[in-house]
Protein backbone atom coordinates (compact mmCIF):
# COMPACT_ATOMS: atom_id res chain seq x y z
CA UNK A 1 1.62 -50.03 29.77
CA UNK A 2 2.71 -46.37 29.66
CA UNK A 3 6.17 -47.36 28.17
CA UNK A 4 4.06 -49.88 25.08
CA UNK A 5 1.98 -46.44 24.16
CA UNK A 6 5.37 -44.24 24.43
CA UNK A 7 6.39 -46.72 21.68
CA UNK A 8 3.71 -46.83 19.66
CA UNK A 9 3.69 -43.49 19.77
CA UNK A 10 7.05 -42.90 18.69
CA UNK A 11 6.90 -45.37 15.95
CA UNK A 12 3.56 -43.27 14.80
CA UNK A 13 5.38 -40.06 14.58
CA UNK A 14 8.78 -41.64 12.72
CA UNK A 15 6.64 -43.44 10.35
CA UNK A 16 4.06 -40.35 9.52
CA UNK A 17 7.62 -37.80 8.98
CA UNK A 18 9.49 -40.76 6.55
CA UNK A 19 6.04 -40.66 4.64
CA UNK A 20 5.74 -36.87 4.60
CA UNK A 21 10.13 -37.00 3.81
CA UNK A 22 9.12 -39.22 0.71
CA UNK A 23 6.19 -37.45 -0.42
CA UNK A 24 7.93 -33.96 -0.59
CA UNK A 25 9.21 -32.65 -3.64
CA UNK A 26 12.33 -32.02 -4.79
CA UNK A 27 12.86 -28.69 -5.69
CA UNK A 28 15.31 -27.56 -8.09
CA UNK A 29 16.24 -24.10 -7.73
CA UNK A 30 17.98 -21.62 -9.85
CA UNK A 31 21.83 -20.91 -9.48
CA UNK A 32 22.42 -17.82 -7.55
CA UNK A 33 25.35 -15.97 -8.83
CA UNK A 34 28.05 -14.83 -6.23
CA UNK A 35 30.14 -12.27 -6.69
CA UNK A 36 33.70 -11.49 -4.67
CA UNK A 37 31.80 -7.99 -3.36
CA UNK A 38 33.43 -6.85 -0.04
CA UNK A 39 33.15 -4.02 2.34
CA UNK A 40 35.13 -2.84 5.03
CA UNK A 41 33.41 -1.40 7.89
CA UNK A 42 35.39 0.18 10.73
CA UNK A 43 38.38 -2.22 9.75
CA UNK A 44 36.12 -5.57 9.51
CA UNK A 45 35.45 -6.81 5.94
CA UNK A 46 32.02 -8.25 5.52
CA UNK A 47 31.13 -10.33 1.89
CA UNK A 48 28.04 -9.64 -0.12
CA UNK A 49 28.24 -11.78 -2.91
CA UNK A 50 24.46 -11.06 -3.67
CA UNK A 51 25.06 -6.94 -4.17
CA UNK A 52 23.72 -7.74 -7.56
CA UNK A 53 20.16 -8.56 -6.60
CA UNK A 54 20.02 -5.57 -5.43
CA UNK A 55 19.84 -3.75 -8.74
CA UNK A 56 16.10 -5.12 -8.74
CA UNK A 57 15.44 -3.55 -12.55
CA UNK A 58 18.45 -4.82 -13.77
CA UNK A 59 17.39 -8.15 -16.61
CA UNK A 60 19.69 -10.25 -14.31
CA UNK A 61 17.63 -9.89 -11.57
CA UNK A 62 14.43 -9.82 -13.53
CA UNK A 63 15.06 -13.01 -14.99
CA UNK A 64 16.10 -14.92 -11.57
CA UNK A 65 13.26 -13.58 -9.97
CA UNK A 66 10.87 -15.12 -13.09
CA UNK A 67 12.87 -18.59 -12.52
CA UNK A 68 12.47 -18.34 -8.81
CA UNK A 69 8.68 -17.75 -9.21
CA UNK A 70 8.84 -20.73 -11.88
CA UNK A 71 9.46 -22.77 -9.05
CA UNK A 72 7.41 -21.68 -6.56
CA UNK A 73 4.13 -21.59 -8.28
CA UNK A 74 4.60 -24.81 -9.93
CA UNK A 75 4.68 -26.19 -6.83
CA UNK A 76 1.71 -24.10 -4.98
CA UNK A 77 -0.43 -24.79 -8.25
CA UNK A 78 0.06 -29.19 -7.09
CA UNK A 79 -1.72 -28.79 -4.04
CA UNK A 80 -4.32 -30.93 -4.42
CA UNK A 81 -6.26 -29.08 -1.70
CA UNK A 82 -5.44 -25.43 -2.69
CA UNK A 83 -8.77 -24.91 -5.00
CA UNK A 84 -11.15 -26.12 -2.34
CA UNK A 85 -8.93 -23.81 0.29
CA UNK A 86 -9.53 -21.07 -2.26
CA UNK A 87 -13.28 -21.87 -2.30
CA UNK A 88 -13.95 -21.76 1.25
CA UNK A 89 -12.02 -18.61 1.92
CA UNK A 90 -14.19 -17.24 -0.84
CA UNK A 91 -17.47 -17.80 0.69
CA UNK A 92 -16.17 -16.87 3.69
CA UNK A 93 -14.70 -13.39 2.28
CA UNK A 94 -18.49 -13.10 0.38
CA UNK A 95 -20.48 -10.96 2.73
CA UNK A 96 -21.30 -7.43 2.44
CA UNK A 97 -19.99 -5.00 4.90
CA UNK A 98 -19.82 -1.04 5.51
CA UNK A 99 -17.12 1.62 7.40
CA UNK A 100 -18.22 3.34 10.01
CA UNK A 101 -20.32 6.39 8.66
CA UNK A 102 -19.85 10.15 9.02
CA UNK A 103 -21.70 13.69 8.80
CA UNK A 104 -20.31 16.44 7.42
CA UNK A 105 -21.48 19.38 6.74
CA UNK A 106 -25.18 18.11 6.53
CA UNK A 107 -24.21 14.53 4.27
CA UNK A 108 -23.77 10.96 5.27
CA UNK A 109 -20.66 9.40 4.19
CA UNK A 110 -19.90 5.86 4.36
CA UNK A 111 -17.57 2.86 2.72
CA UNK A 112 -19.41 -0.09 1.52
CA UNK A 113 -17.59 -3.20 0.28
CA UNK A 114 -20.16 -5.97 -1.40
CA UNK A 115 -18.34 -8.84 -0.29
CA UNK A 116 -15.48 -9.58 -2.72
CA UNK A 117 -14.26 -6.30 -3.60
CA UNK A 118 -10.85 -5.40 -3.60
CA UNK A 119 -11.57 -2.08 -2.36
CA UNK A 120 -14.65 -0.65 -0.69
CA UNK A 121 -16.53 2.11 -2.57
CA UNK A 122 -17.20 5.54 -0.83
CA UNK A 123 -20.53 6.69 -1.10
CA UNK A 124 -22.94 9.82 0.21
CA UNK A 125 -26.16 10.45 0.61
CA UNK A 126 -28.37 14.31 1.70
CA UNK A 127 -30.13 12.55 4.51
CA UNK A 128 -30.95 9.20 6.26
CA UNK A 129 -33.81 8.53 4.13
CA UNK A 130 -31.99 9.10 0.62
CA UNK A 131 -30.80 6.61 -1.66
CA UNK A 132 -27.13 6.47 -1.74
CA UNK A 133 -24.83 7.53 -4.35
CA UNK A 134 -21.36 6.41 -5.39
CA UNK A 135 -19.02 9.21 -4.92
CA UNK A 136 -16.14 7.66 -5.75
CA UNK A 137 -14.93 3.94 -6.83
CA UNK A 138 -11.54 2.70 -6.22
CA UNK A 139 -11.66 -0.73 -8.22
CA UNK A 140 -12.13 1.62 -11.37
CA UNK A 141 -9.32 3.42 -11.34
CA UNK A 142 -7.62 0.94 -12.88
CA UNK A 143 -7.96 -1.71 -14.99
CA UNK A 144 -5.27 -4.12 -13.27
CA UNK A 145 -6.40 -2.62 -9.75
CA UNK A 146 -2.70 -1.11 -9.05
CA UNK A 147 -4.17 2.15 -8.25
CA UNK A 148 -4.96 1.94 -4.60
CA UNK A 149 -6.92 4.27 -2.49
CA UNK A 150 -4.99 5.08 0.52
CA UNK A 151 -7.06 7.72 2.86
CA UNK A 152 -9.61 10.32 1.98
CA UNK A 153 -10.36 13.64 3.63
CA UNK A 154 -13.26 15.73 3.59
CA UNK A 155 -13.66 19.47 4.13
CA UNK A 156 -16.14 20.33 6.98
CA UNK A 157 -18.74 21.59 5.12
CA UNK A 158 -18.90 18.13 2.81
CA UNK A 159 -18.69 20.19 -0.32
CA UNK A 160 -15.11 18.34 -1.16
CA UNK A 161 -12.86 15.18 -0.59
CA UNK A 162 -9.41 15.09 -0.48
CA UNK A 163 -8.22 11.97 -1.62
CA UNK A 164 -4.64 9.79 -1.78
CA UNK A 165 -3.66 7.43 -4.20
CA UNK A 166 -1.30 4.68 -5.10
CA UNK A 167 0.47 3.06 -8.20
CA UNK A 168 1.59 -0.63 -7.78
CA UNK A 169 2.33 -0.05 -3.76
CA UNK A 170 4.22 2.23 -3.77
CA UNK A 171 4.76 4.71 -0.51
CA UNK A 172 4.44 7.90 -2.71
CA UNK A 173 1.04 9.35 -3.47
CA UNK A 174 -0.68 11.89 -5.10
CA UNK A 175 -3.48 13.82 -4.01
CA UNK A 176 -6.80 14.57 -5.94
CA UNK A 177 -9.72 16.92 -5.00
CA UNK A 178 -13.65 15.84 -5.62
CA UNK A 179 -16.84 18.07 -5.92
CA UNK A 180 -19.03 16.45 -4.03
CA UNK A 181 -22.27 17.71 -4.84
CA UNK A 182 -21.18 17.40 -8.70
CA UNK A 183 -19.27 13.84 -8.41
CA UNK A 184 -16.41 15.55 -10.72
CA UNK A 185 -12.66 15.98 -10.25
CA UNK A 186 -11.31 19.39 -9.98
CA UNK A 187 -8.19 20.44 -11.55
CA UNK A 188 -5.83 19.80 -8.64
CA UNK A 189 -3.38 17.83 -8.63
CA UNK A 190 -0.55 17.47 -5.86
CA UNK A 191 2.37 15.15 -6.24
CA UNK A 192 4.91 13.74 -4.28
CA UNK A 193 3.38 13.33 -0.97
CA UNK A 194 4.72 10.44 1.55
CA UNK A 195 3.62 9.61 5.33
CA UNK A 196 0.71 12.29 5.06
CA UNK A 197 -2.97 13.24 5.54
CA UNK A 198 -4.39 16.53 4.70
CA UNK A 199 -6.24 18.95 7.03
CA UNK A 200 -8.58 21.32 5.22
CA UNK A 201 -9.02 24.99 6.56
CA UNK A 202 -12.04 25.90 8.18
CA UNK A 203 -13.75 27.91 5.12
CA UNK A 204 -12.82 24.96 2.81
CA UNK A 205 -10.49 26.74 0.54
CA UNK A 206 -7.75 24.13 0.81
CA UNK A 207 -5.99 22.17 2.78
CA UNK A 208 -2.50 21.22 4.45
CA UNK A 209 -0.07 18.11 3.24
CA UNK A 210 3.21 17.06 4.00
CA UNK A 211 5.64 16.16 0.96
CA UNK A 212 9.34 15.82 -0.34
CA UNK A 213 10.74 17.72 -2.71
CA UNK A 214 10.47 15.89 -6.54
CA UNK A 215 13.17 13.22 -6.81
CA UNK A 216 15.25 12.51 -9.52
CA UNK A 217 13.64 9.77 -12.35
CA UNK A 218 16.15 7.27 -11.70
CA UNK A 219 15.82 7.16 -7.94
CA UNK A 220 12.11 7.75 -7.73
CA UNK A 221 11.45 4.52 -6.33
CA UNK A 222 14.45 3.46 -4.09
CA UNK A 223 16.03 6.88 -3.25
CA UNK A 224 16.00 7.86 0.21
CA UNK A 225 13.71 10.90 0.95
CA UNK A 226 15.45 14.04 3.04
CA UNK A 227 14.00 17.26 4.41
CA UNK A 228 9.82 16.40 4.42
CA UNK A 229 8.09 19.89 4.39
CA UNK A 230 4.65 21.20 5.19
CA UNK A 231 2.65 23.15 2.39
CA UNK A 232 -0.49 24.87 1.91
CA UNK A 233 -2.87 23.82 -1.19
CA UNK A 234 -5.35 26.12 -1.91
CA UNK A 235 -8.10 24.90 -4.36
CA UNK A 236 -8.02 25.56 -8.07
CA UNK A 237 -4.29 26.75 -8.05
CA UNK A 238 -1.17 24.48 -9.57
CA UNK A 239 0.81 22.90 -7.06
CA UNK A 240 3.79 24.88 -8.06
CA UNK A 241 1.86 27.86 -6.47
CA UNK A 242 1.49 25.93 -3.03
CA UNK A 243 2.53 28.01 0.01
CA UNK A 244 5.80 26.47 2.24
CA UNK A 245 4.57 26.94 5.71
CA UNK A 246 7.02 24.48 7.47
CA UNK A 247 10.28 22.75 7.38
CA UNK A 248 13.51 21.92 9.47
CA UNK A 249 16.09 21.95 6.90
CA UNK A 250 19.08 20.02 8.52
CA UNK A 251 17.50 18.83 11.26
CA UNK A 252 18.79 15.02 12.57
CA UNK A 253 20.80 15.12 9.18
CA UNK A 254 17.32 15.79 7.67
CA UNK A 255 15.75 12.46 8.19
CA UNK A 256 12.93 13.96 10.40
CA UNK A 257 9.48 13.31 9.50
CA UNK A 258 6.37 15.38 9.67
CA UNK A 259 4.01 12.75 11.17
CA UNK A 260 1.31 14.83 11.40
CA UNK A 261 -0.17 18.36 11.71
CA UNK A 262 -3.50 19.36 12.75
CA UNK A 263 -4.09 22.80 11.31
CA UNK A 264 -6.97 25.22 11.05
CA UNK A 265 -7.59 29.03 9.77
């Protein structure tokens, strides 16, 4: 008896993959170009015909990254099931939900998402009993929602946020200040920041940040970052006026990183 079902069983799963091997499609990719690209490391040659992809702004690549998505979304777009997946997880995405609020200096701050926003909006309010008002709104700033909203800091008397953003994911950010009581941006502006919060002083007259010195335009994006160093921002000044309170030029060949700094006057 237990030999008949082991059969049965058998035949079941070899006839249910031959119906899935049938059904699949058959993809036709693009041609990968190789190239003859060798290296020699400590005596032992290693190939790497695909160097070339590496040049990722280069048309060849652009182009064989279009046909390779060509391929891929044709396919994802057949699924017969892939709208009413893309229903459910909707409803199931659609419910509203807040952060955890905070008090400072006297306000409420909390993050409020309605339920299929891409990022929750930060809002304040005097007391308990007030209505809340938007203080600031990170699906506005902008229009194809590239501009992300990466951490926000406020000074200890609530009077100002500190705030990170950034273009099309990348890892570098630049930091904005907010008057809270007026819902305004102030003139500050502070650039090149990577791997960093800020820490405002005690009296609120600015605030702390790690950041790299400004790359070069053609390596902006895929240069590797050396010597991170620790300035002082102090509110209503240009950055190039920012105070250099820390770094360790040299240091482990200079690939050391500030990971964080908890500083107060």
């Amino acid at each position: 008896m237990l030999s008949r079902l082991r059969v049965r069983l058998l035949f079941g799963i070899a006839l249910f993959l031959a119906t899935v091997a049938h059904a699949a499609p058959r993809f036709h990719y693009p041609a990968t170009r190789q190239t003859n690209q060798v290296d020699v490391y400590h005596g032992v040659a290693v190939a790497d015909p695909y160097r070339w992809l590496e040049d990722d702004n280069s048309p060849e690549t652009k182009a064989w990254v279009e046909a390779q998505n060509k391929v891929t979304f044709a396919y994802l777009e057949s699924i017969p099931a892939r709208a009413a997946i893309k229903a459910r997880l909707t409803k199931l995405w659609n419910y509203e939900r807040y952060g955890v609020p905070v008090k400072q200096g006297g306000r409420y701050f909390f993050a409020k998402n309605d339920g299929l926003q891409n990022q929750s909006v930060i809002y304040t309010m005097p007391s308990l009993d007030a209505a809340p008002t938007v203080l600031l709104d990170p699906n506005t700033l902008s229009p194809d929602g590239t501009v992300a909203l990466t951490t926000h800091v406020l000074s200890d008397d609530g009077n100002f946020m500190a705030y990170g953003l950034s273009s099309a994911g990348s890892d570098w950010q630049e930091w904005k200040v907010r008057d809270v009581r007026s819902g305004q941006d102030q003139p500050d502006h502070v650039q090149w920041v990577k791997f960093s919060s800020a820490s405002w002083t005690k009296d609120g007259a600015g605030f702390f940040y790690s950041r790299f010195d400004e790359p070069v335009a053609a390596e902006r994006l895929k240069g590797v970052n050396y010597l991170q160093k620790l300035y002082f921002h102090r509110l209503g000044t240009p950055q190039s006026e920012d105070k250099l309170v820390y770094h360790r030029p040299g240091g482990e060949g200079g690939r050391r990183t500030l990971r964080s700094h908890w500083l107060r006057h």
